[in-house]
C-alpha atoms as a PDB file:
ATOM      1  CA  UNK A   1      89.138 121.726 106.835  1.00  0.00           C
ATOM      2  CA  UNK A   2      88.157 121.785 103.113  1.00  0.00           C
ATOM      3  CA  UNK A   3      86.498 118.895 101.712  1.00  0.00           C
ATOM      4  CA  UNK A   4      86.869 120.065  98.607  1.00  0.00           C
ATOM      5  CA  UNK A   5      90.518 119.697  98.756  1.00  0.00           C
ATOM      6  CA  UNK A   6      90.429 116.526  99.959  1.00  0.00           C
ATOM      7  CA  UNK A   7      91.037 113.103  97.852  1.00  0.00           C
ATOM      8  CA  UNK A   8      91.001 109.152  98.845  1.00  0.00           C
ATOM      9  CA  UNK A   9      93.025 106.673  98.291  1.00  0.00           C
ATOM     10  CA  UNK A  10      93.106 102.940  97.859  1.00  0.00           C
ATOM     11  CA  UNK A  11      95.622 100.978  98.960  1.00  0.00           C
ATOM     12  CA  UNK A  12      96.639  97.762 100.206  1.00  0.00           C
ATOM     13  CA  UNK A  13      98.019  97.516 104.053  1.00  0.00           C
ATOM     14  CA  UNK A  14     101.570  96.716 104.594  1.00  0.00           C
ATOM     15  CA  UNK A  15     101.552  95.852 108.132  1.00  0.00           C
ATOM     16  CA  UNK A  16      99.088  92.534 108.123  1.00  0.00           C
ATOM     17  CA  UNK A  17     100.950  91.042 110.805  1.00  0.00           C
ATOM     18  CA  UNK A  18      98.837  93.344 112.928  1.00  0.00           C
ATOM     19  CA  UNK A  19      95.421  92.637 111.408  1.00  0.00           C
ATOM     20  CA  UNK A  20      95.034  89.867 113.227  1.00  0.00           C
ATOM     21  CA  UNK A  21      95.406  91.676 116.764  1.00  0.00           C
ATOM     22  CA  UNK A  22      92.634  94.053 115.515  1.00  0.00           C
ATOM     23  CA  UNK A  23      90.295  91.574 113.998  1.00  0.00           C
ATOM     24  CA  UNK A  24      89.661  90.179 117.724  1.00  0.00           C
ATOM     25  CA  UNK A  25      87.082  93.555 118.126  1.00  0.00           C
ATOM     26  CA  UNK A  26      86.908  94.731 115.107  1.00  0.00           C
ATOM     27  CA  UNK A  27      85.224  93.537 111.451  1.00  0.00           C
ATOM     28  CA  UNK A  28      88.285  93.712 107.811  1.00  0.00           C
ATOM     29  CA  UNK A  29      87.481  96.725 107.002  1.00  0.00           C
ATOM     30  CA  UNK A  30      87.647  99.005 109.978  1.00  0.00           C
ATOM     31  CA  UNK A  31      91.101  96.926 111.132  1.00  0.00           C
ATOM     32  CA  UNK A  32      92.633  97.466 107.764  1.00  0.00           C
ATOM     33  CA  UNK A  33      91.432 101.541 108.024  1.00  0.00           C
ATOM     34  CA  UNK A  34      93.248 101.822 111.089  1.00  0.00           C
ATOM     35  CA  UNK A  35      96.490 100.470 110.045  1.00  0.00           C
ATOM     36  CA  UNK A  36      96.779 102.006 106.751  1.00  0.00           C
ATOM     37  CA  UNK A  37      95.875 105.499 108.410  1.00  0.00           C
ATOM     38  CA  UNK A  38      98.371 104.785 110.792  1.00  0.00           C
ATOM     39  CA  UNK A  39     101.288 103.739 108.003  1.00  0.00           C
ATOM     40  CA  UNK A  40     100.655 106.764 105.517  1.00  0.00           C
ATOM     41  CA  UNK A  41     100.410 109.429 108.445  1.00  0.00           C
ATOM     42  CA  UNK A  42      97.221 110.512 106.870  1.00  0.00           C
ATOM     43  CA  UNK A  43      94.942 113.419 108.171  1.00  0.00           C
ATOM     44  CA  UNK A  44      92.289 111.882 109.807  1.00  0.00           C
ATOM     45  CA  UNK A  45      90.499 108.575 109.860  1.00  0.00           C
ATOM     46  CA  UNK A  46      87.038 108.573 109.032  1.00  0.00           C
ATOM     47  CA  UNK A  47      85.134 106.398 111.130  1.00  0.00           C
ATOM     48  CA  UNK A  48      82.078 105.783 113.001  1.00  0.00           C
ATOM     49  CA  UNK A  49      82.316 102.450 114.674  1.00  0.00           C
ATOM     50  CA  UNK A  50      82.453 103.298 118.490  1.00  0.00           C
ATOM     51  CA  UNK A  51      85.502 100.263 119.352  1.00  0.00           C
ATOM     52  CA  UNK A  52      87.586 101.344 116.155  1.00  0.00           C
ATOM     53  CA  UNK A  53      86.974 104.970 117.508  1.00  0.00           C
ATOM     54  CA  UNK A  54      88.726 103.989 120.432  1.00  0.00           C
ATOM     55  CA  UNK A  55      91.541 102.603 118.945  1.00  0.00           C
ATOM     56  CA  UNK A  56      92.624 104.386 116.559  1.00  0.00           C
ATOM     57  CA  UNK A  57      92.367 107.481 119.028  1.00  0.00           C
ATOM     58  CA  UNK A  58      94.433 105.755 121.264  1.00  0.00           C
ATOM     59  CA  UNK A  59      96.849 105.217 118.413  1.00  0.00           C
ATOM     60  CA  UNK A  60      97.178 109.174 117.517  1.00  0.00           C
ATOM     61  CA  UNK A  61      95.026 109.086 114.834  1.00  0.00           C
ATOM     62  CA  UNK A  62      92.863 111.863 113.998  1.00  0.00           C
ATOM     63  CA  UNK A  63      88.898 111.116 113.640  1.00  0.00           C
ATOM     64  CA  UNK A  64      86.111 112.405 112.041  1.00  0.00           C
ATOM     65  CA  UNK A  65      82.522 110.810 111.957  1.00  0.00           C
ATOM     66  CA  UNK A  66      79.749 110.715 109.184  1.00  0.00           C
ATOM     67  CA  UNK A  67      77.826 113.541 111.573  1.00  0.00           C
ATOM     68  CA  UNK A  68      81.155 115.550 110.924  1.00  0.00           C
ATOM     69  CA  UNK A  69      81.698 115.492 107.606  1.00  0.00           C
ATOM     70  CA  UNK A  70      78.299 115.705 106.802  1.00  0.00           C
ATOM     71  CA  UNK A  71      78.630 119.358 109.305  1.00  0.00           C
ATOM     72  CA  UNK A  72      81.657 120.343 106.918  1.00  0.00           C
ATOM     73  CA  UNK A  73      79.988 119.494 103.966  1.00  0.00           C
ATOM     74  CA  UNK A  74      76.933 121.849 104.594  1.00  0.00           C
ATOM     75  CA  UNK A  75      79.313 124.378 106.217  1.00  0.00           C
ATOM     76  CA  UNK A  76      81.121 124.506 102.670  1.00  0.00           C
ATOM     77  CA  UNK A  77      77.859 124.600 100.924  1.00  0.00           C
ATOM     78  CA  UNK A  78      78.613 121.125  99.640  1.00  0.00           C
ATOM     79  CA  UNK A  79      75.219 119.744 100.260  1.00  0.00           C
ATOM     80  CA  UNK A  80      72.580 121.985 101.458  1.00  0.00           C
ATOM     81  CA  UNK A  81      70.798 120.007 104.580  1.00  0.00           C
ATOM     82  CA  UNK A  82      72.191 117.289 106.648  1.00  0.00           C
ATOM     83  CA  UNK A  83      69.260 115.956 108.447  1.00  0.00           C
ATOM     84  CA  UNK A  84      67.392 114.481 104.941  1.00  0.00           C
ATOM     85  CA  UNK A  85      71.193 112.307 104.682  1.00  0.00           C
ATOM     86  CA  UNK A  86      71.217 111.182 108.022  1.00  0.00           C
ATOM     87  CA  UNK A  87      68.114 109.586 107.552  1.00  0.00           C
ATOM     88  CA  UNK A  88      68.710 107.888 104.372  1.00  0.00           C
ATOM     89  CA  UNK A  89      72.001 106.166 105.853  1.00  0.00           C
ATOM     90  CA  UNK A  90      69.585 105.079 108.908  1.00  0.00           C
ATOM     91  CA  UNK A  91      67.341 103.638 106.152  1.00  0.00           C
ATOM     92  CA  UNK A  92      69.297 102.039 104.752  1.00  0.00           C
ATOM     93  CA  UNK A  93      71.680 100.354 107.146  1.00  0.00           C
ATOM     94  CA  UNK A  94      74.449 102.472 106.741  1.00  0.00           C
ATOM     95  CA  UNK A  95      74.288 103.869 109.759  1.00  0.00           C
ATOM     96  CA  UNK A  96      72.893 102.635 113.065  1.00  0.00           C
ATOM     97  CA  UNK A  97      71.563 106.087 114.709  1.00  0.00           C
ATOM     98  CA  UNK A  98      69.442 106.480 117.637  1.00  0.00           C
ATOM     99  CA  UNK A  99      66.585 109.575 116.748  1.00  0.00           C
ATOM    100  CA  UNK A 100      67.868 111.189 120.342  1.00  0.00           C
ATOM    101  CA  UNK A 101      71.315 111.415 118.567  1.00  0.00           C
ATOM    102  CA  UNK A 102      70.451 113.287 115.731  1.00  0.00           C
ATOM    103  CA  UNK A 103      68.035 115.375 117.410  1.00  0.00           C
ATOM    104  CA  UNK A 104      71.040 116.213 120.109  1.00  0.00           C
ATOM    105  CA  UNK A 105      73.142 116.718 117.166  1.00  0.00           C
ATOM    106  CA  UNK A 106      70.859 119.254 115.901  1.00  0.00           C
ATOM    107  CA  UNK A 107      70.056 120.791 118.700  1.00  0.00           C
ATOM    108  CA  UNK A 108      73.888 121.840 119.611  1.00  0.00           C
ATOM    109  CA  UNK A 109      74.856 123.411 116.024  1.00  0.00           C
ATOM    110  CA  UNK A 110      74.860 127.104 115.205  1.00  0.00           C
ATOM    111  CA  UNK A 111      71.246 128.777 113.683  1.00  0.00           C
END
């Protein structure tokens, strides 16, 4: 995957009468993720929100997280560390990240 190549859109949902159904677990923005990724076909999904994960596995949709892009990004020489980012999102409430996590996530990539 190439983030480079890659480009994001905005665009309203078609399907509302399903937003409701999702709104029971899930907060606007997450539901309305999950059915426009599901209308346009797109890619992948980006999410990190562990019930929305679910879900939008479930419906076929592809899913990356913030550890994975961030991964690709340093892979393409995009950004040149990953850990100094993750931190900053746990600062400041981006991201809700337990330290065992990221060290895990650390620990498994390639030297």
């Amino acid at each position: 995957m190439r983030l480079k190549n890659l480009f994001f859109i905005k665009q309203d949902i078609q399907s509302k009468q399903f937003l409701g159904f999702l709104r029971k677990d899930l907060d606007e923005g997450e539901s309305e993720a999950i059915l426009l990724a599901k209308e346009i076909n797109a890619d992948f999904l980006i999410i990190d929100e562990r019930i929305g994960l679910k879900i939008a596995k479930n419906e076929g949709i592809v899913c990356l997280g913030t550890f994975s892009i961030l991964r690709i990004a340093k892979e393409e020489n995009i950004i040149q560390e990953v850990k100094p980012l993750l931190y900053e999102l746990k600062n400041k409430g981006c991201i809700f990240l337990r330290l065992i996590y990221i060290s895990q996530y650390f620990s498994s990539l390639p030297k």
